[in-house]
N, C-alpha and C. Protein backbone atom coordinates (compact mmCIF):
# COMPACT_ATOMS: atom_id res chain seq x y z
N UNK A 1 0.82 -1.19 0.00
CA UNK A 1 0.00 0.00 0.00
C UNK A 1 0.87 1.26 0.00
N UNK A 2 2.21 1.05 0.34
CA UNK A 2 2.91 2.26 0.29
C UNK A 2 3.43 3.01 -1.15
N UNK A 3 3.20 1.76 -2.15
CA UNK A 3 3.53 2.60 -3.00
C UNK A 3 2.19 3.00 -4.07
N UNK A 4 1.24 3.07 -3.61
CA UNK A 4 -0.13 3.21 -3.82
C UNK A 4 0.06 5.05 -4.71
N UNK A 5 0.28 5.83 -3.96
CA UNK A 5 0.19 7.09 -4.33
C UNK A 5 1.04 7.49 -5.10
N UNK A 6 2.15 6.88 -5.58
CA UNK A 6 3.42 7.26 -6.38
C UNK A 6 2.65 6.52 -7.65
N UNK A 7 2.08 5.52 -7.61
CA UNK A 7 1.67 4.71 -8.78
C UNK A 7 0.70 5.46 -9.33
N UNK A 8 -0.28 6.28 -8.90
CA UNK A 8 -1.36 7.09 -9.13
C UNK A 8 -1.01 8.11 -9.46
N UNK A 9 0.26 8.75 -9.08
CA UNK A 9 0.85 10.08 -9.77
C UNK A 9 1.29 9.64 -11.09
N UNK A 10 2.16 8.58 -11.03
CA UNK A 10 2.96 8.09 -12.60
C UNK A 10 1.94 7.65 -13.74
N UNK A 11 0.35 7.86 -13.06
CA UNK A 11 -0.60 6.72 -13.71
C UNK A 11 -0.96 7.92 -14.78
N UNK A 12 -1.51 9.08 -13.91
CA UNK A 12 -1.73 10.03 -14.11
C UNK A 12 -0.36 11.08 -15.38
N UNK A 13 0.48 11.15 -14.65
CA UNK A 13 1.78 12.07 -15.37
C UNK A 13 2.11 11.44 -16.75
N UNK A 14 2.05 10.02 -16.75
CA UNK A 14 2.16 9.31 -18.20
C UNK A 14 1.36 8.68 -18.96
N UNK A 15 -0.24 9.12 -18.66
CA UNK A 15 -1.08 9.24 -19.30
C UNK A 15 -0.49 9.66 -20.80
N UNK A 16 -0.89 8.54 -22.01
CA UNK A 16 -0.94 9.30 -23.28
C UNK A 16 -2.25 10.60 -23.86
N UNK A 17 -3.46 10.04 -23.22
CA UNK A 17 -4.26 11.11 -23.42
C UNK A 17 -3.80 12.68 -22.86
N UNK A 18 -2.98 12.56 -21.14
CA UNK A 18 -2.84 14.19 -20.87
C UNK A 18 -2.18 14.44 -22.31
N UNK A 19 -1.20 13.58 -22.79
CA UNK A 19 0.19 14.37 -23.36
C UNK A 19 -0.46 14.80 -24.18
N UNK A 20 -1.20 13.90 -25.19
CA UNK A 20 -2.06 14.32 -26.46
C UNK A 20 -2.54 15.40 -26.29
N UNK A 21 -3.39 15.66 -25.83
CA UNK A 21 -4.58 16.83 -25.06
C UNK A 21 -3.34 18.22 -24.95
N UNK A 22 -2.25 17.95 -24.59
CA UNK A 22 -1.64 19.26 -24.04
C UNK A 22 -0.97 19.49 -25.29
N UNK A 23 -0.57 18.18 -26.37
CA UNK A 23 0.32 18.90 -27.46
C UNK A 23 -1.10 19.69 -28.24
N UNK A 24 -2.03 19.12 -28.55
CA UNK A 24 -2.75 19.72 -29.19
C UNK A 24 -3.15 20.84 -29.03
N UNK A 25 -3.30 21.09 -27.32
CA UNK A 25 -4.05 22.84 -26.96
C UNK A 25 -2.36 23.41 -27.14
N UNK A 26 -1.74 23.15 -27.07
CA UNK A 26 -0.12 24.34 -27.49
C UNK A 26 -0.17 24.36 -28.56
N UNK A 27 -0.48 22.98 -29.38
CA UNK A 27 -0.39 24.16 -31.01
C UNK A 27 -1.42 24.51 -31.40
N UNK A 28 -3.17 24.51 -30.72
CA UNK A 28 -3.71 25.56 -31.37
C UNK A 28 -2.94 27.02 -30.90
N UNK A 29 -2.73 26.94 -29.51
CA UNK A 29 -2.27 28.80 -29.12
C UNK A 29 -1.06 29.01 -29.95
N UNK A 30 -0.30 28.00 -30.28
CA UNK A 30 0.61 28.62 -31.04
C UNK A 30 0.32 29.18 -32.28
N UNK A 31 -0.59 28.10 -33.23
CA UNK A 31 -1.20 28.44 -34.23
C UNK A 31 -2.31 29.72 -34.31
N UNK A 32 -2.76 30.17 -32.93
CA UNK A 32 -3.81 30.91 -32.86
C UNK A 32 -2.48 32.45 -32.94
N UNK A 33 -1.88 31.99 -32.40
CA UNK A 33 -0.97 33.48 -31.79
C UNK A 33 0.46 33.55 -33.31
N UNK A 34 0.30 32.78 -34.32
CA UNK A 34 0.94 33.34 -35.71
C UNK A 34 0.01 33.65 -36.41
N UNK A 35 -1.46 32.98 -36.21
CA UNK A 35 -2.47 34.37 -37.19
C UNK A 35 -2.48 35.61 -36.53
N UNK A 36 -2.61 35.98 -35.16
CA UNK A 36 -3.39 37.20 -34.37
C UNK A 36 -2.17 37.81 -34.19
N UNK A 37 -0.98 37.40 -33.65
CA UNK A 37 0.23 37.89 -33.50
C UNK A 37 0.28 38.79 -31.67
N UNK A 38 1.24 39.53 -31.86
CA UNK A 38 0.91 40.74 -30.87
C UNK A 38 1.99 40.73 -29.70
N UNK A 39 3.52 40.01 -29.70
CA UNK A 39 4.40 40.11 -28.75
C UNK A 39 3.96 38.93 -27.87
N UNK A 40 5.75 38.71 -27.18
CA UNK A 40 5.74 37.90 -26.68
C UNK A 40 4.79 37.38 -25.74
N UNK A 41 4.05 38.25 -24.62
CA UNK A 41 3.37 38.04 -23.99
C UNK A 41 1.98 37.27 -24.32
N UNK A 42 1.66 37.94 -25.24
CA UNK A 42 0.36 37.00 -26.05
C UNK A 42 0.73 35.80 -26.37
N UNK A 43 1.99 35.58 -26.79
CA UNK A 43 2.54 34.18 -27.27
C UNK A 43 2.06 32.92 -25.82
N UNK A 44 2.28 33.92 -24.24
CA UNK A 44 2.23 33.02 -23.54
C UNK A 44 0.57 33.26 -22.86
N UNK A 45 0.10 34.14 -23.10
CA UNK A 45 -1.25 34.35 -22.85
C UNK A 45 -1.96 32.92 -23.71
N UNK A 46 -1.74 33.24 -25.33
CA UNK A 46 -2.32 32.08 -25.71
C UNK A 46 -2.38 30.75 -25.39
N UNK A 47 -1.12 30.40 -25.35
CA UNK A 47 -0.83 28.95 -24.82
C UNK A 47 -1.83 28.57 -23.51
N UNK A 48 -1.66 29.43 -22.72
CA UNK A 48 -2.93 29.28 -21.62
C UNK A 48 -3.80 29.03 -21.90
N UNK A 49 -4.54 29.80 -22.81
CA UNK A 49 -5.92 30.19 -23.35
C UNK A 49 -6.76 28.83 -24.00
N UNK A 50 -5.61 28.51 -24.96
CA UNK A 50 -5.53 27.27 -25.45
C UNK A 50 -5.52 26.14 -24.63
N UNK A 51 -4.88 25.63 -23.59
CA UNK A 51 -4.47 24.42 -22.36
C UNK A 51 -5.86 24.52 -21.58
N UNK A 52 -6.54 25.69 -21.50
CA UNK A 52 -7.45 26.05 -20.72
C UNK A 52 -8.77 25.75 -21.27
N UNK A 53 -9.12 26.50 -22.53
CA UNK A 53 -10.35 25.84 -23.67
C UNK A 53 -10.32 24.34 -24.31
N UNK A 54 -9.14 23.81 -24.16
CA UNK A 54 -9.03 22.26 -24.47
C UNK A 54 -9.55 21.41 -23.39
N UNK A 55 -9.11 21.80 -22.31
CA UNK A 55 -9.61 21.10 -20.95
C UNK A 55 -11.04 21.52 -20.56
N UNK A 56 -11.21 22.32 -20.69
CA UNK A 56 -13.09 22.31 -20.32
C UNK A 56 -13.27 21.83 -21.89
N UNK A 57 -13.35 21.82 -22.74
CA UNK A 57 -13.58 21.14 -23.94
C UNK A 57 -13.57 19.94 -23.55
N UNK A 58 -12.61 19.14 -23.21
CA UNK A 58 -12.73 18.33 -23.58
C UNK A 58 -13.71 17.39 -21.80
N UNK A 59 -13.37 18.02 -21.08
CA UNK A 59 -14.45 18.03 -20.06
C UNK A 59 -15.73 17.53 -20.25
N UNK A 60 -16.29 18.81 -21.28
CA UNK A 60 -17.61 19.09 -21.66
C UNK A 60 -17.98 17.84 -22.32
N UNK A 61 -17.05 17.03 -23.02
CA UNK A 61 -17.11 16.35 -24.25
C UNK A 61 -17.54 15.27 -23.29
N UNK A 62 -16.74 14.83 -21.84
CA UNK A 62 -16.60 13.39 -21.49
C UNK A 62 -17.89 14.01 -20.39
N UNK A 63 -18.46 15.11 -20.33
CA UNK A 63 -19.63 14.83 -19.46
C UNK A 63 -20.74 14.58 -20.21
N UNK A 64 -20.87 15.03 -21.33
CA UNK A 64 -22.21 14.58 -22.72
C UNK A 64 -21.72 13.18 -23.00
N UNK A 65 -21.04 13.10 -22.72
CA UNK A 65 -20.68 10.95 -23.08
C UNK A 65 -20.78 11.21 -24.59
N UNK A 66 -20.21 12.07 -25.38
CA UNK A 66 -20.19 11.98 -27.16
C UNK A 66 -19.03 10.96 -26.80
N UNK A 67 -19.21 9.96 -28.25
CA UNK A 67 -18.11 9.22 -28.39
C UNK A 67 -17.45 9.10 -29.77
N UNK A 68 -18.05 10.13 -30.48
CA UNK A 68 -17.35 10.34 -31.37
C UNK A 68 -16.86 11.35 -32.14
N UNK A 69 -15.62 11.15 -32.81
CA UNK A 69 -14.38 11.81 -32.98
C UNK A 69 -13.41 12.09 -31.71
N UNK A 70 -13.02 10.35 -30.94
CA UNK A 70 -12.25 10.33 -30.16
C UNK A 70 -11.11 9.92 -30.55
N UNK A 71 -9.66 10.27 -30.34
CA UNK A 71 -8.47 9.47 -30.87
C UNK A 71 -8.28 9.35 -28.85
N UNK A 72 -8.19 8.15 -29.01
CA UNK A 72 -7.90 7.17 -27.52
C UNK A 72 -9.06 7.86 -26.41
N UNK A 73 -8.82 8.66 -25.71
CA UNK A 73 -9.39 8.91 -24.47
C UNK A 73 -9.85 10.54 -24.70
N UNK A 74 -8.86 11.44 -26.12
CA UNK A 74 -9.44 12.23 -25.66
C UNK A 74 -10.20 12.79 -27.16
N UNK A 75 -11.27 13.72 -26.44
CA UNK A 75 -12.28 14.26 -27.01
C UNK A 75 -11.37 15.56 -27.86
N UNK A 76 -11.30 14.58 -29.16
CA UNK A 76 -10.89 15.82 -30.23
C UNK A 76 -11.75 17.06 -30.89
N UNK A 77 -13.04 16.98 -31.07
CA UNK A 77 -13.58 17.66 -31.53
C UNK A 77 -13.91 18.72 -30.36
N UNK A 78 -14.68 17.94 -29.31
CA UNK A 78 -15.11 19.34 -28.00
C UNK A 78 -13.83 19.78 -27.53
N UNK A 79 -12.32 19.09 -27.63
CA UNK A 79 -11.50 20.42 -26.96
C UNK A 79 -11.03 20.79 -28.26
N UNK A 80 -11.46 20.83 -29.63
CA UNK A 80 -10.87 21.72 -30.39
C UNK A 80 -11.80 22.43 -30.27
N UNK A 81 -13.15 22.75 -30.15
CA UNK A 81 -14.33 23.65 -29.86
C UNK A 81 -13.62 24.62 -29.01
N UNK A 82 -13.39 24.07 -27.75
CA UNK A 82 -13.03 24.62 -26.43
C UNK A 82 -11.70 25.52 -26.76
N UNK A 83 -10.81 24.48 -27.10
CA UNK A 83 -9.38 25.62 -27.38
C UNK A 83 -10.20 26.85 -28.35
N UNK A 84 -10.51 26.99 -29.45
CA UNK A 84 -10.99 27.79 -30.19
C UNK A 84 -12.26 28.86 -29.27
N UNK A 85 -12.95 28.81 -28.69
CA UNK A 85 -13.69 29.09 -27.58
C UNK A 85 -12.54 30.06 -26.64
N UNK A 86 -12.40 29.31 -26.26
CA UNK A 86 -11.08 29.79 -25.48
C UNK A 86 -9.63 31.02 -25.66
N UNK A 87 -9.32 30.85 -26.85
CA UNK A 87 -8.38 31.75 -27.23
C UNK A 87 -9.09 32.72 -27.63
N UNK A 88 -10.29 32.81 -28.35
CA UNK A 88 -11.09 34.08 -28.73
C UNK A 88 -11.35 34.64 -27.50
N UNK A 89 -12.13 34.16 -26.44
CA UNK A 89 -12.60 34.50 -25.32
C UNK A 89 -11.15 35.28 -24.52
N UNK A 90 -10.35 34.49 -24.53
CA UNK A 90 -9.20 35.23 -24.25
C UNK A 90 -8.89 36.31 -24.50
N UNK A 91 -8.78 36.55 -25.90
CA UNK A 91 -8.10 37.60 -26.57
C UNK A 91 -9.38 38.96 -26.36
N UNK A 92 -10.24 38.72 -26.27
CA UNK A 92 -11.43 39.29 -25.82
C UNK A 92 -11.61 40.26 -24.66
N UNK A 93 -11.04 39.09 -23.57
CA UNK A 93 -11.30 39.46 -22.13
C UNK A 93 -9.90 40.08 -21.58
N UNK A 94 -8.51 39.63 -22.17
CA UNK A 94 -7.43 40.32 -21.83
C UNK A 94 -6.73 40.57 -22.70
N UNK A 95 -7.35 41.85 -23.56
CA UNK A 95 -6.62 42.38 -24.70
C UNK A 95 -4.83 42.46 -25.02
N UNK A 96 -4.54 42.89 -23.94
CA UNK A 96 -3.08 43.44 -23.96
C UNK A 96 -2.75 43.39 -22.61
């Protein structure tokens, strides 16, 4: 039982779905922030924006139980909704 909680962190940390999920919301913000542009700071605003609208995206996706357009575990279509959701809403709410 002692190594119970280390196994649940590693279960978690090497998840292929987190990794997936996180490369994908970095390159929408990346991709969002070479159309919109606007200095470095936006560069890292987006990336947020993006990590942030992918995850309630894809949230949203696994609480409606849609099951399709999944690659493994995660919900591609609701966190590309969400990232996209997200970086607008961003750019919206903290201009500069």
């Amino acid at each position: 039982m002692q190594g119970s909680w280390f196994d649940l962190v590693l279960d978690i940390a090497l998840a292929p779905a987190l990794w997936l999920s996180s490369a994908l919301a970095l390159a929408y913000g990346v991709l969002f922030y070479g159309w919109r542009g606007g200095g470095w700071r936006q560069l890292g605003r987006d990336l947020v924006g993006g990590l942030v609208g992918f995850g309630l995206g894809q949230l949203a996706g696994m609480l409606s139980g849609a099951s399709w357009l999944l690659i493994g575990q995660v919900q591609f279509l609701w966190g590309t909704l969400g990232a996209a959701l997200g970086l607008v809403l961003r750019r919206r709410l903290w201009p500069r």
